[in-house]
Protein backbone atom coordinates (compact mmCIF):
# COMPACT_ATOMS: atom_id res chain seq x y z
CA UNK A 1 -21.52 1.37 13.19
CA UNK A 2 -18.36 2.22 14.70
CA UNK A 3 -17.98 6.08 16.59
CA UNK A 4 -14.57 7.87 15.60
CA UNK A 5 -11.56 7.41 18.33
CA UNK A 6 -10.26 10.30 19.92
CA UNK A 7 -7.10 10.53 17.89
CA UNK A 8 -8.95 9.76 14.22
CA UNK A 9 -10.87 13.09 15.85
CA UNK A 10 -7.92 14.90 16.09
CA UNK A 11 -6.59 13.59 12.87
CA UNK A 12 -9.35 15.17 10.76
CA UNK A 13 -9.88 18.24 13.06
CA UNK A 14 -6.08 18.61 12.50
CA UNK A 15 -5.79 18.34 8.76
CA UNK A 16 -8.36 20.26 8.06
CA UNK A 17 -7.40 23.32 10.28
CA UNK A 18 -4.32 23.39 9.12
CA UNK A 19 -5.35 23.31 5.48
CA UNK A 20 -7.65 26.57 6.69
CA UNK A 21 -5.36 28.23 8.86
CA UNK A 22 -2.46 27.98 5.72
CA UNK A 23 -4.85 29.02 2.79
CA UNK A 24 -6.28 31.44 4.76
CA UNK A 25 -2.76 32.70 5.74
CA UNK A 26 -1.74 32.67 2.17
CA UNK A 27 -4.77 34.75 0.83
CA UNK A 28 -4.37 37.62 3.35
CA UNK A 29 -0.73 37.76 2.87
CA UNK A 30 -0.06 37.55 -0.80
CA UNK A 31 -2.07 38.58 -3.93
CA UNK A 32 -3.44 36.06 -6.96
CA UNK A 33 -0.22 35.22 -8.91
CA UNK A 34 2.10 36.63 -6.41
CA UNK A 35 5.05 33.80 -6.00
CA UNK A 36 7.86 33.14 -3.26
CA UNK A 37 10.84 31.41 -4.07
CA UNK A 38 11.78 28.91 -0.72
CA UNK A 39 14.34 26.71 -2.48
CA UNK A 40 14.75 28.78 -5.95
CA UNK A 41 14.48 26.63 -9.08
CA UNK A 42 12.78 23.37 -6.72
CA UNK A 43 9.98 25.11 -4.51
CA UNK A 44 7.92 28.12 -4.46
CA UNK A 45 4.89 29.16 -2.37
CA UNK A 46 2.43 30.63 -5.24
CA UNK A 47 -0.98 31.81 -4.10
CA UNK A 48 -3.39 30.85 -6.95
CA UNK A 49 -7.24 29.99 -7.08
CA UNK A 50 -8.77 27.31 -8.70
CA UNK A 51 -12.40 26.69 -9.94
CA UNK A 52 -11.88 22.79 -11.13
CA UNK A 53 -10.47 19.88 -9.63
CA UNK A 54 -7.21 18.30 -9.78
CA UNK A 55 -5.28 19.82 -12.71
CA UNK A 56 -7.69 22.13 -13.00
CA UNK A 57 -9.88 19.51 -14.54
CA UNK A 58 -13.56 20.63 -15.01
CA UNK A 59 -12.61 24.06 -14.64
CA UNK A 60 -15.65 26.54 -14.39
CA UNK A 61 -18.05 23.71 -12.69
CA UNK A 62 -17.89 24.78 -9.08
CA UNK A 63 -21.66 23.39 -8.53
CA UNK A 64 -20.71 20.26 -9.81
CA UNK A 65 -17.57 19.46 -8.01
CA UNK A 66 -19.42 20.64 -4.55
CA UNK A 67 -21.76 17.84 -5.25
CA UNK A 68 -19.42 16.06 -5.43
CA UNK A 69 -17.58 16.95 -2.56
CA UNK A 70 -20.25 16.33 -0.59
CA UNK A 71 -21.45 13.04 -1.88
CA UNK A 72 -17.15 11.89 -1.86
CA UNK A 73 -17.70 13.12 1.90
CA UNK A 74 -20.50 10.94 2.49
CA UNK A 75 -19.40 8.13 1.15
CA UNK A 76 -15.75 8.07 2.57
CA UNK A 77 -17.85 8.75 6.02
CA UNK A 78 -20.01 5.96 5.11
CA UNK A 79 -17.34 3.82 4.31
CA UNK A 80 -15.00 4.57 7.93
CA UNK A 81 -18.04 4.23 9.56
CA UNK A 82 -17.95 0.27 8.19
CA UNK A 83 -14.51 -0.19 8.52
CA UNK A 84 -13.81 -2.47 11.63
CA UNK A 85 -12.06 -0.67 14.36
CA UNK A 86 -9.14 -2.93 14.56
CA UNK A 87 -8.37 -2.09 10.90
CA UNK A 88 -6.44 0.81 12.47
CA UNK A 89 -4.34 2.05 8.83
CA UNK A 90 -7.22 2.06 7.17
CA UNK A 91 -9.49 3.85 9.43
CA UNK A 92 -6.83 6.21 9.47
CA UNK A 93 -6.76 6.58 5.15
CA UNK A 94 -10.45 7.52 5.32
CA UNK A 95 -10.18 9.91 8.15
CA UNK A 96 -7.24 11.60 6.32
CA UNK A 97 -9.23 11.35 3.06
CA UNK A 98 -12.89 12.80 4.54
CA UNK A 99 -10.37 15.10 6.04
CA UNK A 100 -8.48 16.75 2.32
CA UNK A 101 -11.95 16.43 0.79
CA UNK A 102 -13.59 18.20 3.62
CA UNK A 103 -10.92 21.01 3.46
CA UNK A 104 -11.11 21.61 -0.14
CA UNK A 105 -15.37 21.32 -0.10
CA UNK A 106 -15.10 24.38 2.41
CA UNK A 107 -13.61 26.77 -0.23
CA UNK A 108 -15.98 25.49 -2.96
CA UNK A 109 -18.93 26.35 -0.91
CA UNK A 110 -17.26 29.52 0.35
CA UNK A 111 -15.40 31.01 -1.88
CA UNK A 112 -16.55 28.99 -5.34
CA UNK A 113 -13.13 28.29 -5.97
CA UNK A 114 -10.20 26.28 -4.35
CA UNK A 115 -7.17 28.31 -2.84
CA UNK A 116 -3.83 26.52 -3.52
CA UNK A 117 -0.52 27.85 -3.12
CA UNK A 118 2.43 24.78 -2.69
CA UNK A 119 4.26 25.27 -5.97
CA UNK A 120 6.82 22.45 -6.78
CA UNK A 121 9.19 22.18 -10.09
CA UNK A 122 10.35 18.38 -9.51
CA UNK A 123 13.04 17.57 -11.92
CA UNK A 124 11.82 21.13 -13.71
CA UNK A 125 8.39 19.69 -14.30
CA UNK A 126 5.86 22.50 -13.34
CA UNK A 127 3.50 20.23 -11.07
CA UNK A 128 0.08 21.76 -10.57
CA UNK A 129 -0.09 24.19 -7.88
CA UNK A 130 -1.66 22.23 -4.71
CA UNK A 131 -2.69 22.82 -0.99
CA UNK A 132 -2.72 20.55 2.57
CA UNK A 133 -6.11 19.20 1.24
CA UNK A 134 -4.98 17.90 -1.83
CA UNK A 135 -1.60 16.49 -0.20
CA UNK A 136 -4.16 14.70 2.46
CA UNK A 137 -5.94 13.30 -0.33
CA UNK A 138 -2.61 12.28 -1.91
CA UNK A 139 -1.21 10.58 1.29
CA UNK A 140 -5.21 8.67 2.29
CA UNK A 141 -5.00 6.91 -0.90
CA UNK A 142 -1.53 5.62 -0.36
CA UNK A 143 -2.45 4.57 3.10
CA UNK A 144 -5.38 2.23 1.23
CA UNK A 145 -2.54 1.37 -1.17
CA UNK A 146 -0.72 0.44 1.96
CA UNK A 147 -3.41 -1.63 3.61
CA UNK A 148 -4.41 -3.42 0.39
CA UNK A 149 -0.63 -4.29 0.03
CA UNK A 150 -0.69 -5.64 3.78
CA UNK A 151 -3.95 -7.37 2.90
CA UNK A 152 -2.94 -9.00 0.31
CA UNK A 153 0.58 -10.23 2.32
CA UNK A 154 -2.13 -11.72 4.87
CA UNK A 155 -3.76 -13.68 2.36
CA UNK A 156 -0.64 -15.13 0.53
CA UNK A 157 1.75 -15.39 3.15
């Protein structure tokens, strides 16, 4: 088993502060519902809680999606832990990913809810309200993408 590198340390102690410091920021600054236009129309900061997971899917099952959490958390540590130090991108994807899911576990536990408050109206599509977690969820699995795509290049040239 391979021990985490100073900077993957800093990675996930950086992601998930920051996901911490900004809900927590967000929750003792603004009430449920309360909304901020930054770029009217496009981007809003919207403090909002959530009890599911991703689109509010399996809304009301807090137990479950701890579980969850945790067993995602052990896993995707399980699975860095394997991943050969010289595979630098995707050490880095499962640091980021332990890292969103670790974030977003805290609240569960805590607060038996998730606090999200990045509002977005792409193209004026109301996209589900999200936080730092989620978007380091979001950008681990693109970095697997990424080193599946480079993979693949590897093997076929």
């Amino acid at each position: 088993m391979k021990a985490m590198k100073k900077t993957e340390i800093l990675l996930f102690a950086g992601i998930v502060a920051l996901d911490l410091l900004t809900k927590t920021y967000i929750e003792t600054h603004m009430t449920i519902g309360q909304s901020i236009a930054v770029i009217d129309g496009f981007f809003y900061i919207t403090f909002v809680t959530n009890t599911g997971a991703a689109w509010s899917i399996l809304s009301g099952n807090m137990d479950f999606l701890t579980l969850v959490s945790l067993a995602g958390m052990l896993i995707l540590g399980y699975l860095y832990l394997k991943t050969d130090p010289g595979q630098r991108l995707e050490r880095y994807a499962w640091v980021v990913l332990l890292a969103g899911t670790a974030g977003n576990f805290y609240d569960r536990l805590r607060f038996h809810y998730v606090r999200d408050f990045l509002d977005f109206y792409p193209l004026g599509y109301d996209f589900p309200v999200f936080n730092i977690a989620d978007s380091a969820l979001t950008i681990g699995v693109g970095l697997l993408l990424l080193t599946i795509f480079f993979e693949r290049k590897k093997m076929h040239g």
